[in-house]
N, C-alpha and C. Protein backbone atom coordinates (compact mmCIF):
# COMPACT_ATOMS: atom_id res chain seq x y z
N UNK A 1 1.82 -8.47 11.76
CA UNK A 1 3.16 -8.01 11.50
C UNK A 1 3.65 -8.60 10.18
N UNK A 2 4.03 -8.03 9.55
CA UNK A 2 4.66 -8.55 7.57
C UNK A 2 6.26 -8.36 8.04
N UNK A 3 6.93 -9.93 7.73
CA UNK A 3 8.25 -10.10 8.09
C UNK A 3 8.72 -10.55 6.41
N UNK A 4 9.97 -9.30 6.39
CA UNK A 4 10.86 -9.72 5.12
C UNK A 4 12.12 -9.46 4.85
N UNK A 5 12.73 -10.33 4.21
CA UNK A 5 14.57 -10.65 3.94
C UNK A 5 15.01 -9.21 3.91
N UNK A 6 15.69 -8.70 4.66
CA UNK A 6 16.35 -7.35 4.39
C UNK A 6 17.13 -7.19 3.28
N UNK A 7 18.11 -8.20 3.28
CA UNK A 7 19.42 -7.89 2.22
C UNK A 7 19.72 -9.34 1.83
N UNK A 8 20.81 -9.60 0.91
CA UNK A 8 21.35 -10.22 0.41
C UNK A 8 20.58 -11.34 -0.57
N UNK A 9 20.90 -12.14 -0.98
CA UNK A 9 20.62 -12.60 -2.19
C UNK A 9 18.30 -13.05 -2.24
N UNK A 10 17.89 -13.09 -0.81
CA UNK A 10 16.40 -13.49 -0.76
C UNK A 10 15.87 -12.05 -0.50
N UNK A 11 16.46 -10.90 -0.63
CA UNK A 11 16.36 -9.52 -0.22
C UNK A 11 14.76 -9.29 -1.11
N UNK A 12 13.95 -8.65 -0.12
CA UNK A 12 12.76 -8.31 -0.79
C UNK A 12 11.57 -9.29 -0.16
N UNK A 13 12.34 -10.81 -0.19
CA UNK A 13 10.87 -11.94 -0.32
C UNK A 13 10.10 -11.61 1.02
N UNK A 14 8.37 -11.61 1.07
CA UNK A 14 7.79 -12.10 2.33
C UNK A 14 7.64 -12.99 3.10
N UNK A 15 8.16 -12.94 4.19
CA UNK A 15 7.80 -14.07 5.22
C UNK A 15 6.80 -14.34 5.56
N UNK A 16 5.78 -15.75 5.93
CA UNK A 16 4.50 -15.79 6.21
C UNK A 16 4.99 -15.98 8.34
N UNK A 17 3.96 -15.65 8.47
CA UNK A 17 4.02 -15.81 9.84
C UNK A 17 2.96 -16.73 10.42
N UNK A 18 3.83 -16.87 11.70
CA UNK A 18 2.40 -17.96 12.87
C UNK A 18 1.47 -17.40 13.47
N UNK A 19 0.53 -17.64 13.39
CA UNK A 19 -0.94 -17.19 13.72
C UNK A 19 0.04 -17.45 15.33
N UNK A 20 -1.21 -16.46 16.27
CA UNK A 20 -1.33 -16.42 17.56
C UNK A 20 -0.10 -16.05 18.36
N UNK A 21 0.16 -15.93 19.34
CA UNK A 21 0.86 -15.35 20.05
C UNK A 21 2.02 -16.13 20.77
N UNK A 22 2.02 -17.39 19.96
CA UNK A 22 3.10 -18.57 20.56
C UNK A 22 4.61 -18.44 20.17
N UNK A 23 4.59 -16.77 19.00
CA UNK A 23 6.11 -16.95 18.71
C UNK A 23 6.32 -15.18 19.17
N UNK A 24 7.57 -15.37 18.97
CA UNK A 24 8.18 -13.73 19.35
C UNK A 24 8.56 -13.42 17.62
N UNK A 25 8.09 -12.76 16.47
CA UNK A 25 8.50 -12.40 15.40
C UNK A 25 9.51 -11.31 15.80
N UNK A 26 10.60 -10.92 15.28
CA UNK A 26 11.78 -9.73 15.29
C UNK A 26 11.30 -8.68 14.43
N UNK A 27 11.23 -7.74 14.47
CA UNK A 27 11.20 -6.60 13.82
C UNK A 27 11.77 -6.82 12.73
N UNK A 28 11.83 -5.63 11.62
CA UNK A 28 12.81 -5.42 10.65
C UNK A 28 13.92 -4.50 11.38
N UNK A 29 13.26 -3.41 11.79
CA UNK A 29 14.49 -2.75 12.85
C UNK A 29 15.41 -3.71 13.39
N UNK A 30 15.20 -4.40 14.38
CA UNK A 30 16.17 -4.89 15.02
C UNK A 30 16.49 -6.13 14.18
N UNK A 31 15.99 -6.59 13.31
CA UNK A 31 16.68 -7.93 12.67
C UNK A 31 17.89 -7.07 11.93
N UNK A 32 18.03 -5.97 11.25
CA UNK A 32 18.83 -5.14 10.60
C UNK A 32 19.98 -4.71 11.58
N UNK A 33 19.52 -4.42 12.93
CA UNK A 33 20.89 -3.95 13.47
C UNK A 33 21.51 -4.67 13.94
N UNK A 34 20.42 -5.91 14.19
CA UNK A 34 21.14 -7.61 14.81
C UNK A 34 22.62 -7.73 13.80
N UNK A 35 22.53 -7.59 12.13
CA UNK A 35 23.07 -8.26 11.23
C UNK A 35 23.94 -6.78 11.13
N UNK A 36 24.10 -5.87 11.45
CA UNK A 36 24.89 -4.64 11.21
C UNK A 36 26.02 -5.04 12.35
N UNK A 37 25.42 -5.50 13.28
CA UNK A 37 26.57 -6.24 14.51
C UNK A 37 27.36 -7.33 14.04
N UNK A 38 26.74 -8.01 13.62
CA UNK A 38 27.57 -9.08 13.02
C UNK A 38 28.30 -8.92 11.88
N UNK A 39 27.76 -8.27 10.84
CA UNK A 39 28.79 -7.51 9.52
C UNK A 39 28.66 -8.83 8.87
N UNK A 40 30.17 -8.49 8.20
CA UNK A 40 31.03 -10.09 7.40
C UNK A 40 30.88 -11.15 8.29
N UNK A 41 30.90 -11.03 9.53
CA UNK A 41 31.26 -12.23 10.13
C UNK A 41 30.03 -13.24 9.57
N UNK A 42 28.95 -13.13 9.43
CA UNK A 42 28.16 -13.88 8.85
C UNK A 42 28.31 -14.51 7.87
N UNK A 43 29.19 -14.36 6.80
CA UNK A 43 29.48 -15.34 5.66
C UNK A 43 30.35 -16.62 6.33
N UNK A 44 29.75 -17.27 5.80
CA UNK A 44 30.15 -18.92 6.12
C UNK A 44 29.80 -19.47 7.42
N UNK A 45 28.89 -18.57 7.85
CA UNK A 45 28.94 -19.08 9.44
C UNK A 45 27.72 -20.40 9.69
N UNK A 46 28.09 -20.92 10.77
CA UNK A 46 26.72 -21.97 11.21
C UNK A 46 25.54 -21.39 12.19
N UNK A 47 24.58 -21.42 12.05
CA UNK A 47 23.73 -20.73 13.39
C UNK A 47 22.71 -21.88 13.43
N UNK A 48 22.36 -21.70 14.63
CA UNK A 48 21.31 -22.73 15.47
C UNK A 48 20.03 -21.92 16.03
N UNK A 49 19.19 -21.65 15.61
CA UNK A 49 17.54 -20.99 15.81
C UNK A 49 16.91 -21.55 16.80
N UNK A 50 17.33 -21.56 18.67
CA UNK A 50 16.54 -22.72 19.45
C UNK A 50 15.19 -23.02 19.15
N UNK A 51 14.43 -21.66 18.91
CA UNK A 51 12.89 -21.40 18.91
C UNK A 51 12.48 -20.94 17.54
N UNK A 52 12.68 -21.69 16.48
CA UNK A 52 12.47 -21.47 15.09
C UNK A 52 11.56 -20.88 14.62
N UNK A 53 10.15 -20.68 15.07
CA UNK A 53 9.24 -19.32 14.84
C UNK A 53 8.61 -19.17 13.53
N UNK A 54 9.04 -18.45 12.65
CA UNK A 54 8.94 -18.47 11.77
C UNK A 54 10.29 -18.73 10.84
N UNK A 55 11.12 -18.52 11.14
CA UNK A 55 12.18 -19.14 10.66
C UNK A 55 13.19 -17.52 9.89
N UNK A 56 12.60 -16.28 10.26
CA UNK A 56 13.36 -15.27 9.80
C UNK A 56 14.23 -14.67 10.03
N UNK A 57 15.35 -15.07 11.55
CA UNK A 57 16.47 -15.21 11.70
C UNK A 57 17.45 -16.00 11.07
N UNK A 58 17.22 -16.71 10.95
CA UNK A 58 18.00 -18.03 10.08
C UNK A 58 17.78 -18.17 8.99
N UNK A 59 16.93 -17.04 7.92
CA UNK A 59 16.68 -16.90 6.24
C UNK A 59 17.21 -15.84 6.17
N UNK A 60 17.52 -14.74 7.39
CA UNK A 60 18.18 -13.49 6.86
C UNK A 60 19.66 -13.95 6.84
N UNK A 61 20.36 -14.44 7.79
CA UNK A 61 21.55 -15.23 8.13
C UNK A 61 22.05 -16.04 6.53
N UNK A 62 21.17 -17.32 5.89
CA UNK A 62 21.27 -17.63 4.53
C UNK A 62 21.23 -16.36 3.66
N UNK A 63 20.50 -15.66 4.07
CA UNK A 63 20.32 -14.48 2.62
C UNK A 63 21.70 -13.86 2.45
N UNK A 64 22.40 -13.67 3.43
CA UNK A 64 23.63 -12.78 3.95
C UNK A 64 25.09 -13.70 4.07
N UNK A 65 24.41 -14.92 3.72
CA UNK A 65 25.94 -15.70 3.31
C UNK A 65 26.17 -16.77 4.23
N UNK A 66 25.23 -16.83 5.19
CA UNK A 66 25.88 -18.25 6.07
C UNK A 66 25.78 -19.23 5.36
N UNK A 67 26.46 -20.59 5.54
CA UNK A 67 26.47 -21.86 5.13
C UNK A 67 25.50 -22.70 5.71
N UNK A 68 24.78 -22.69 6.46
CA UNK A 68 23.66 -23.76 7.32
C UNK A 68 23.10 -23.39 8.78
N UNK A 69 21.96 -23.39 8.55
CA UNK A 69 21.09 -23.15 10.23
C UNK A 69 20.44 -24.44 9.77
N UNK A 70 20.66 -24.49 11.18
CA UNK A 70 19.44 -25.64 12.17
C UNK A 70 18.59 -24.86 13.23
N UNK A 71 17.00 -25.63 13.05
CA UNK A 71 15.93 -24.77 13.44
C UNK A 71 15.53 -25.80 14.50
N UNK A 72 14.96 -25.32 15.44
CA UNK A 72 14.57 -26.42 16.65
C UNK A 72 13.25 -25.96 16.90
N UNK A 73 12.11 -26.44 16.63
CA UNK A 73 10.85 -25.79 16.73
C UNK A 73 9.66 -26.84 17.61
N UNK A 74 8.83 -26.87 17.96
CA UNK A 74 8.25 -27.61 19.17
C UNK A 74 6.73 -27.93 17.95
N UNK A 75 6.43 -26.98 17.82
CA UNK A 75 4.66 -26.82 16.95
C UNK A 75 5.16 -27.25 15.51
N UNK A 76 3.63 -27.95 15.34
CA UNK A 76 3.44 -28.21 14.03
C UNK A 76 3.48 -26.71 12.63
N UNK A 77 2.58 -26.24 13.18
CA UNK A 77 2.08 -24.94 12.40
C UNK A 77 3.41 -24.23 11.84
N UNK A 78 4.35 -23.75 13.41
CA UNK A 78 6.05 -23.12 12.83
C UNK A 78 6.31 -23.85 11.82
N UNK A 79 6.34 -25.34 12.48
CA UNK A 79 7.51 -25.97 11.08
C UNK A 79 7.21 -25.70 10.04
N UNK A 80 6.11 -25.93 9.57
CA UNK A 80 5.51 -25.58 7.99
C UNK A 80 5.77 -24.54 7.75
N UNK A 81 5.62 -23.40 8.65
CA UNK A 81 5.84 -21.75 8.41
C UNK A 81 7.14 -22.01 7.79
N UNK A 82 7.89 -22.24 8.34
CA UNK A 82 9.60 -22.42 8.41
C UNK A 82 10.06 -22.90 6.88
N UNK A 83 9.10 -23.87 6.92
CA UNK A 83 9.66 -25.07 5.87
C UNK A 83 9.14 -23.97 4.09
N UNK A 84 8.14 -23.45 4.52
CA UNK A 84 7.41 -22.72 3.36
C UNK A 84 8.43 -21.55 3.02
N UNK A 85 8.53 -20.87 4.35
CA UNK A 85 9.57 -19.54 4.33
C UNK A 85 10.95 -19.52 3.39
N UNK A 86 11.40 -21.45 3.85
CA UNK A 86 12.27 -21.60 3.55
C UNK A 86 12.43 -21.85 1.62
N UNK A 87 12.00 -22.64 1.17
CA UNK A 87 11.07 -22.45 -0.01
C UNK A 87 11.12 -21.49 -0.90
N UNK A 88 9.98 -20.62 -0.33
CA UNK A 88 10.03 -19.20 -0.64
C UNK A 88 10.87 -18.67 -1.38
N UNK A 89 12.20 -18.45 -0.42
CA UNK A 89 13.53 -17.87 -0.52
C UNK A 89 14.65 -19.04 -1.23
N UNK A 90 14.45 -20.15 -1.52
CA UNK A 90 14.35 -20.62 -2.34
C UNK A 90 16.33 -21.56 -1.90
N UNK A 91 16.14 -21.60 -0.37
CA UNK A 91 16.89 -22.47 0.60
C UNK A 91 16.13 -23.66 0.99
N UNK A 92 17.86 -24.23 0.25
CA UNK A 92 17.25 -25.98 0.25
C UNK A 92 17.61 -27.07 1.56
N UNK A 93 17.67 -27.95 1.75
CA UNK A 93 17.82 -29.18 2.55
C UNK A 93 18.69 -29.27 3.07
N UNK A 94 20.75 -28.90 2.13
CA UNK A 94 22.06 -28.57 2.38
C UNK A 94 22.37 -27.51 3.14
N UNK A 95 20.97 -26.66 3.37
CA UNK A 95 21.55 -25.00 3.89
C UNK A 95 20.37 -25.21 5.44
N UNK A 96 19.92 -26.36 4.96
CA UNK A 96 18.86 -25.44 6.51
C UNK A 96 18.42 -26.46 6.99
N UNK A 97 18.07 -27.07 8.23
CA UNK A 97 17.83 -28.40 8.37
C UNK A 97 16.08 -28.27 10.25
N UNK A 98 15.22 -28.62 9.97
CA UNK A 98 14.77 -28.67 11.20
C UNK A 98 14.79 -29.21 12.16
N UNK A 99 14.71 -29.50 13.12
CA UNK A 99 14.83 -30.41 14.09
C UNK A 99 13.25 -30.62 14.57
N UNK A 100 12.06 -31.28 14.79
CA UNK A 100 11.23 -30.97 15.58
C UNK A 100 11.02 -31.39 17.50
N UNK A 101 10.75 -30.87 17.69
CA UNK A 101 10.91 -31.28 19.42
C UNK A 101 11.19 -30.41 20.41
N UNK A 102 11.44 -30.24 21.54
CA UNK A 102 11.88 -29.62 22.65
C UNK A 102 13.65 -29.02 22.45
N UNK A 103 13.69 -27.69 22.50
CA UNK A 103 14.98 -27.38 22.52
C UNK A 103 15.74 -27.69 23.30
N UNK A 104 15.52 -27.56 24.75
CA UNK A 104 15.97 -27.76 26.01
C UNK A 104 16.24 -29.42 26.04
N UNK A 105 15.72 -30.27 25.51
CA UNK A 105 16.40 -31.55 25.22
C UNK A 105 17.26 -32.04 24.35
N UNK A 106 17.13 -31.11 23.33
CA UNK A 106 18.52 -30.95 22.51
C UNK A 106 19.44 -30.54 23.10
N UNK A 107 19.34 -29.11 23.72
CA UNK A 107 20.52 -29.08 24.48
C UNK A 107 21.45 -30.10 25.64
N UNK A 108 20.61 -30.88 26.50
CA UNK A 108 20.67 -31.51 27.40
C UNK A 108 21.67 -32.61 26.56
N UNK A 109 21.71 -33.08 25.38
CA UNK A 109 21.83 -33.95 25.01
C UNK A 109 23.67 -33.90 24.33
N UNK A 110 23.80 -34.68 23.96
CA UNK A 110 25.51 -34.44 23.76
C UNK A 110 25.34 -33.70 22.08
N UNK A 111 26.50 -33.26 22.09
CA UNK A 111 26.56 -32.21 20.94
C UNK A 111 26.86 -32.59 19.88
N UNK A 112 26.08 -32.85 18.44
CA UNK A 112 26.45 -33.41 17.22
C UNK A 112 27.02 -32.24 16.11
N UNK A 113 27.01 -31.09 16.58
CA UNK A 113 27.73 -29.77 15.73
C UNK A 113 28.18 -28.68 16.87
N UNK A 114 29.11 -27.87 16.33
CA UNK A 114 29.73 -26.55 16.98
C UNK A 114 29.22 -25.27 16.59
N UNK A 115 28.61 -24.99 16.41
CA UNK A 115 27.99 -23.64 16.00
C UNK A 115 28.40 -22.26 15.99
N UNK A 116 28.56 -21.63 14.99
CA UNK A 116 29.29 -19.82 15.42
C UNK A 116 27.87 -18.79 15.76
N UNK A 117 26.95 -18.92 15.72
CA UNK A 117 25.66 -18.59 16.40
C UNK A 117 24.66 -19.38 16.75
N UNK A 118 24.07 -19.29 18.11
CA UNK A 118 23.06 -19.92 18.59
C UNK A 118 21.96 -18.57 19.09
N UNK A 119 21.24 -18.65 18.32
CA UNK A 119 20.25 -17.70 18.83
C UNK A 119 18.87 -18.36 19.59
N UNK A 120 18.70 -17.27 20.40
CA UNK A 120 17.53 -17.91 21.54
C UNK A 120 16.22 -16.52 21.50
N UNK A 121 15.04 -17.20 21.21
CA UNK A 121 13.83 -16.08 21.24
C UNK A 121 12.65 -16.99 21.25
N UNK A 122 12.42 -17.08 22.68
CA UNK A 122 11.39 -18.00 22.91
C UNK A 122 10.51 -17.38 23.40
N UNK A 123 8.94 -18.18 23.54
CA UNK A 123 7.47 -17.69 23.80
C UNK A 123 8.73 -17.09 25.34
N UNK A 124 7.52 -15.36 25.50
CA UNK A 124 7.73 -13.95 26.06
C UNK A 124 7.33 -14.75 27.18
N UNK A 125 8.24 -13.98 28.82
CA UNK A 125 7.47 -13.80 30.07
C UNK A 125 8.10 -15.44 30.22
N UNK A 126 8.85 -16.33 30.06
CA UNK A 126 8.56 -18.02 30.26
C UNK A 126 9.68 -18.28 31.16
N UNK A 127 11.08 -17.16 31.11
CA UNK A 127 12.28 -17.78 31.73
C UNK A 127 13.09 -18.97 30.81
N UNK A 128 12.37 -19.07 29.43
CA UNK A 128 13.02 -19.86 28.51
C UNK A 128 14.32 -19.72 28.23
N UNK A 129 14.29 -18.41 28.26
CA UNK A 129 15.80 -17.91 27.72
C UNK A 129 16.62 -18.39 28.78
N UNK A 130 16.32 -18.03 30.14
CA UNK A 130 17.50 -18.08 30.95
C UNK A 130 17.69 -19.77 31.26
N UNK A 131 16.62 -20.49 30.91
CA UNK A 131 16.92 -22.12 30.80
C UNK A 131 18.08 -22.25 29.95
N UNK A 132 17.60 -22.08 28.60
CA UNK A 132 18.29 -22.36 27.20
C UNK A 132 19.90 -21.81 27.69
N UNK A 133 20.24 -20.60 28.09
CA UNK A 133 21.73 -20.23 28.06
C UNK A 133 22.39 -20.52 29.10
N UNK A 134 21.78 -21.20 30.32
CA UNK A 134 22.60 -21.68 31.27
C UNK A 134 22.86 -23.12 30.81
N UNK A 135 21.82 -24.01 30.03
CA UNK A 135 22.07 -25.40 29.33
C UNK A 135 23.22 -25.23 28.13
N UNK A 136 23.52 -23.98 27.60
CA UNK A 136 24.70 -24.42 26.72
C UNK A 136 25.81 -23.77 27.58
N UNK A 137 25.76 -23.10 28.52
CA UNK A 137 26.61 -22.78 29.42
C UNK A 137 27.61 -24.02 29.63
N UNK A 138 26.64 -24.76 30.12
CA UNK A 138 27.29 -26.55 30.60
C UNK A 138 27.52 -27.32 29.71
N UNK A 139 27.17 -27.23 28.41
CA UNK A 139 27.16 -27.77 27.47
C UNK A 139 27.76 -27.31 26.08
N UNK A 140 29.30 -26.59 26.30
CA UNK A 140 29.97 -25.85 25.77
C UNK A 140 30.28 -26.59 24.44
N UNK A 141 30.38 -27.59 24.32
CA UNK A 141 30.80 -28.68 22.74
C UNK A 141 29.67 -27.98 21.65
N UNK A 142 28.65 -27.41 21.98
CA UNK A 142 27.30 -26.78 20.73
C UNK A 142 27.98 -26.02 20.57
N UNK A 143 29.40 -24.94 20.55
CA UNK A 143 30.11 -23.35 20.36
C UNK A 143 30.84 -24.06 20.08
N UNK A 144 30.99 -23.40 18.61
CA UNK A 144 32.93 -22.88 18.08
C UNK A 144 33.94 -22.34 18.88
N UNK A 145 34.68 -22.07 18.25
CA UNK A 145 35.64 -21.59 20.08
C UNK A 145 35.10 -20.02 19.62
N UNK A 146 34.81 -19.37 18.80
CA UNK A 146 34.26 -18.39 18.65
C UNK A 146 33.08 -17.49 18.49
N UNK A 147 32.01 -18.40 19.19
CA UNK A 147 30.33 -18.37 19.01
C UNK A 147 30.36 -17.05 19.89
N UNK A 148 28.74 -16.78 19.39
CA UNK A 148 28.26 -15.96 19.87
C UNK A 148 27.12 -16.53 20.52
N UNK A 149 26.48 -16.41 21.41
CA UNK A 149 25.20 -16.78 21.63
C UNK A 149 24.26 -15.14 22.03
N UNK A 150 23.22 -15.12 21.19
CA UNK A 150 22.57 -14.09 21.01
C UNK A 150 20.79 -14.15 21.69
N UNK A 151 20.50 -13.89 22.34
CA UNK A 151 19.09 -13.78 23.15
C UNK A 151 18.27 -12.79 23.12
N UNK A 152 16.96 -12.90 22.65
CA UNK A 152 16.10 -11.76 22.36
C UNK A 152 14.59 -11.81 22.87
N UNK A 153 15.08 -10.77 24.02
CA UNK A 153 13.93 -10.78 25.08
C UNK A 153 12.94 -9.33 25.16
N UNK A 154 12.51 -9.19 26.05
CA UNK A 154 11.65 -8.56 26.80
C UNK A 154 12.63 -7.50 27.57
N UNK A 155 12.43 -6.17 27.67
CA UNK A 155 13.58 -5.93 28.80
C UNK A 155 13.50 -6.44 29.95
N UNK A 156 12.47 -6.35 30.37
CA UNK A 156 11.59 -6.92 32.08
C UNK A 156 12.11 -7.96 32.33
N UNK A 157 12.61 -9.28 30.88
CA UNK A 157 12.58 -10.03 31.42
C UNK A 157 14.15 -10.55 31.46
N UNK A 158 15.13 -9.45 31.33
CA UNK A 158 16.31 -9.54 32.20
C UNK A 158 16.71 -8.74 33.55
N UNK A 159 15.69 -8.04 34.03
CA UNK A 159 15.79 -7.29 35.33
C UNK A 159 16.08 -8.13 36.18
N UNK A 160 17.32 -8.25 36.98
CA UNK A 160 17.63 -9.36 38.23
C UNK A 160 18.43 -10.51 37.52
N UNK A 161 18.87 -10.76 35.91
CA UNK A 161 19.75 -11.09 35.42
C UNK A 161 20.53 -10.37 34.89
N UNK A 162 21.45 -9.22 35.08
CA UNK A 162 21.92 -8.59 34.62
C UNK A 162 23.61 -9.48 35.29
N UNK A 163 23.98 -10.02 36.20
CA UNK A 163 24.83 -10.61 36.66
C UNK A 163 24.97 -11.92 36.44
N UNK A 164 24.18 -12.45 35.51
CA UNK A 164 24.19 -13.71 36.01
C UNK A 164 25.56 -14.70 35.55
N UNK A 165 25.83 -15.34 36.54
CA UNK A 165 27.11 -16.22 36.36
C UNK A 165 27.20 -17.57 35.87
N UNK A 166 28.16 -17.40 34.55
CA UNK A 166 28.13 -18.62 33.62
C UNK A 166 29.56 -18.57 33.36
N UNK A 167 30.38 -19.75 33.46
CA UNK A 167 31.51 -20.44 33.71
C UNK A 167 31.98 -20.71 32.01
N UNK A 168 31.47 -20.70 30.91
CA UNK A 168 32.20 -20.65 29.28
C UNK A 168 31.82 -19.64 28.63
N UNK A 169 30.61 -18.62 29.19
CA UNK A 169 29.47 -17.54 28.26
C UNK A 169 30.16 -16.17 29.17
N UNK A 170 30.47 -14.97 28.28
CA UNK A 170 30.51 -14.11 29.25
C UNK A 170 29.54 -12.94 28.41
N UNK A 171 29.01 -12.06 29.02
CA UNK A 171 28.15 -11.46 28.19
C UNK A 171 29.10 -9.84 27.78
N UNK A 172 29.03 -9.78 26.93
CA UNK A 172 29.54 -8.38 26.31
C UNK A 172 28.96 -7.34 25.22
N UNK A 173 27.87 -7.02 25.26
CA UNK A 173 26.69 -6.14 24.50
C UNK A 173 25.33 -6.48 24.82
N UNK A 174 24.88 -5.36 25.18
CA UNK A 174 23.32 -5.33 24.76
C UNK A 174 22.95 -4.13 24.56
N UNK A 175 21.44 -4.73 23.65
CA UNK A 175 20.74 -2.98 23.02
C UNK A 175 19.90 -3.28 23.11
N UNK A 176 18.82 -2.51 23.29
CA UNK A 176 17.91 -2.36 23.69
C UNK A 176 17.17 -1.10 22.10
N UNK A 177 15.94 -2.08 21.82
CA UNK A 177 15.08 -1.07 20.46
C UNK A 177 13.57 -1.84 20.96
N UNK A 178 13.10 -0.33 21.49
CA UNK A 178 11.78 -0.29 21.85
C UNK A 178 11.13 -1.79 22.81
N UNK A 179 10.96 -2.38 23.01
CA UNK A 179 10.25 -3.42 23.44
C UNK A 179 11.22 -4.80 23.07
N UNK A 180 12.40 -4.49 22.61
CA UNK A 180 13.02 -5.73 22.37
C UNK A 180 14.71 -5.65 22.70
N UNK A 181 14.92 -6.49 23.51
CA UNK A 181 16.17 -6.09 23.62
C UNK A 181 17.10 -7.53 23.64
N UNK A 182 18.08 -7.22 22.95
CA UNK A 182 19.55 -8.06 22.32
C UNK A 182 20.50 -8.31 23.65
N UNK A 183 20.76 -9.44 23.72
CA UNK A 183 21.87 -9.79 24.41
C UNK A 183 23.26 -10.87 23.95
N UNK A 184 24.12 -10.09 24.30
CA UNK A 184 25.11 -11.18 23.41
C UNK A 184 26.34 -11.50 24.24
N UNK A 185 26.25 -12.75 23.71
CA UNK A 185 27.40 -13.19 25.01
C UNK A 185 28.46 -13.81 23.78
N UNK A 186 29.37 -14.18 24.71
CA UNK A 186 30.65 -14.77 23.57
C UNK A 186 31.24 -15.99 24.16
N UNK A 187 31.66 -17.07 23.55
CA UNK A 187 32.81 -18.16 24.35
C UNK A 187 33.74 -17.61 24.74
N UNK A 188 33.81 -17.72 26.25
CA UNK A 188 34.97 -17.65 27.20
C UNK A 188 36.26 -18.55 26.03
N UNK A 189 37.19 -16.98 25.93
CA UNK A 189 38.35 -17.93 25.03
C UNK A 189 39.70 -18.70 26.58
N UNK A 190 39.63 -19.86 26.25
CA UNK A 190 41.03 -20.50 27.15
C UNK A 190 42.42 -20.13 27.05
């Protein structure tokens, strides 16, 4: 699969990708309608990449005007992907920061930023996702009062979560493009 910056100022560059089947890469389709949803709101925003991958959610996000992602990646191989990608496109240290380690222990852990996106797209078939969004569920201090938290699965693998009940997250959109489908939830406003 050949992953590259749709728009804004890294528009054009190639992304290198991770060998083997340990990441979920996004389409160009749906990375495009991901960011057609979001519009403007993306300038200045913060986003958090649980499952950093290759890192082409969070370089289209910089390309398009955000101020800083943080990448949370587990493998050696991603980070470098990430770190190269990042490079590449020619985002420095001030705009993008990695974390290496377990996401799910980041989350667990008390919150050192507020984030206006947290996106979640972890290895397919794992139930990762539904870990990851019930842990910031409880752990509401990682959201701005205006986050989005955005999840990109499998359809299959929200069948029998279509209800599921979370006490700060309420979910309000999803789409569905071919084999990949978007879910987006928002902070419960007080």
């Amino acid at each position: 699969m050949s992953l590259r910056v749709i728009a804004g100022k890294a528009k054009g560059h190639k992304l290198k990708t991770v060998s083997g089947k340990g990441t979920r890469p996004i389409t160009d389709r749906v990375k495009e309608n991901l960011f057609n949803i979001i519009g403007a709101d993306v300038l200045n925003s913060t986003w958090w990449d649980l499952f950093g991958g290759t890192g082409a959610v969070g370089i289209e996000a910089l390309s398009r005007g955000a101020n800083f992602v943080r990448y949370t990646e587990k493998g050696r191989e991603p980070i470098n992907i990430i770190r190269e990608n990042l490079a590449h496109c020619k985002f420095d240290d001030d705009q993008a920061q990695i974390k290496r380690g377990d996401a799910f222990s980041f989350l667990e852990s008390p919150s050192d930023y507020a984030f206006d996106y947290i996106y979640i797209a972890p290895p397919q078939y794992k139930k990762m996702w539904l870990r990851a969004i019930k842990l910031i569920d409880e752990n509401p201090d990682w959201l701005s009062d205006a986050s989005w938290v955005i999840v990109q699965i499998h359809p299959g693998e929200f069948r029998g979560h279509e209800d599921l009940e979370l006490k700060n997250l309420v979910k309000f959109d999803e789409r569905k493009y071919g084999s990949t489908l978007l879910i987006f939830y928002e902070r419960v406003r007080v």
